[in-house]
Protein backbone atom coordinates (compact mmCIF):
# COMPACT_ATOMS: atom_id res chain seq x y z
CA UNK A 1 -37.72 16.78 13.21
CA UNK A 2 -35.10 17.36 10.83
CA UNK A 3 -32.73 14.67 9.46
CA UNK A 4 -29.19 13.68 9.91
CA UNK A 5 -26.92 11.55 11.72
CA UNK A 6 -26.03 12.07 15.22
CA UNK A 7 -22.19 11.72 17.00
CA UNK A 8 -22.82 9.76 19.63
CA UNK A 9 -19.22 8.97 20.58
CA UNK A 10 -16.16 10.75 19.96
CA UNK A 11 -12.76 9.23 21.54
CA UNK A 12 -10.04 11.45 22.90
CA UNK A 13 -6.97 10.99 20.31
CA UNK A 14 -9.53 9.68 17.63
CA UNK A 15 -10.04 11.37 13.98
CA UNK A 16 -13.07 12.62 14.52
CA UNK A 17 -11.62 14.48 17.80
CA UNK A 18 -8.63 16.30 15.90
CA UNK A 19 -11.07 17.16 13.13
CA UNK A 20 -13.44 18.71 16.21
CA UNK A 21 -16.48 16.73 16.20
CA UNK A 22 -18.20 16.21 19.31
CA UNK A 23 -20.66 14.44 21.16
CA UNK A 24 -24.31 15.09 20.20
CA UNK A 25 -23.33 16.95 16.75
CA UNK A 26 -25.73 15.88 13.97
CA UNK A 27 -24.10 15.63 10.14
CA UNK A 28 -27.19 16.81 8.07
CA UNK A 29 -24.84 17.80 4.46
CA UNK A 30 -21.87 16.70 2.65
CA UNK A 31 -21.05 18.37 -0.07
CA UNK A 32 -23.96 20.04 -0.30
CA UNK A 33 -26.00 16.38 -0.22
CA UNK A 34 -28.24 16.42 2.69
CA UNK A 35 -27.42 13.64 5.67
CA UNK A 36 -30.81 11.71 6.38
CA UNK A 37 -29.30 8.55 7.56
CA UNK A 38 -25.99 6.27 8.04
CA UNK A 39 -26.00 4.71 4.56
CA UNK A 40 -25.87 8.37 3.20
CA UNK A 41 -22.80 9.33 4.95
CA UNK A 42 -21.66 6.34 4.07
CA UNK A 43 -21.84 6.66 0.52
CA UNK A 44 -20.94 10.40 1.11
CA UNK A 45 -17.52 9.44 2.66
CA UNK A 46 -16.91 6.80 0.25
CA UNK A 47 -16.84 8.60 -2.81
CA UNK A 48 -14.33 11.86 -2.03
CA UNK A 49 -11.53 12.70 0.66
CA UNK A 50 -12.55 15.88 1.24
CA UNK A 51 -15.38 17.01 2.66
CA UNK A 52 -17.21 20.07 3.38
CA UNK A 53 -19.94 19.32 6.39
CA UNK A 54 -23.03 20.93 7.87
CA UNK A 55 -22.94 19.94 11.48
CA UNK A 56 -25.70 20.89 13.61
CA UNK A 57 -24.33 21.41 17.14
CA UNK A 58 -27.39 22.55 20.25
CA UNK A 59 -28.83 25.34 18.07
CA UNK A 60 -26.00 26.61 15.98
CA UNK A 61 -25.14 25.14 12.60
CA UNK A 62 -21.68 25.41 11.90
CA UNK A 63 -19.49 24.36 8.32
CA UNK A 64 -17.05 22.24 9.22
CA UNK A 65 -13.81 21.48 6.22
CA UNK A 66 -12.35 18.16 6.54
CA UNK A 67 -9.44 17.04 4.03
């Protein structure tokens, strides 16, 4: 199974809604640093404000800019 870190929650008028994350997506890069777990995309979000994203969403992998 491949890594990442799954959405499990995304709240109407949240961030994570205006920046179109949904339910279900999996994070597996940042930056071109692979996602295998929470304390990665942690550290990932932590050290820059912008982020470039691999999001894995059913069986499409989309890029996904958020600044």
């Amino acid at each position: 199974m491949a890594k990442g870190v799954v959405v499990t929650a995304v709240s109407g008028n949240s961030q994570a809604a205006r920046f179109g994350f949904k339910e279900g997506d999996v994070i597996r890069q940042i930056n071109g640093d692979r996602i295998a777990n929470v304390a990665q995309l942690k550290r990932a979000l932590t050290d820059n404000d912008e982020w470039n994203m691999a999001i894995q969403r059913g069986d499409q992998t989309m890029q996904l800019s958020v600044r």
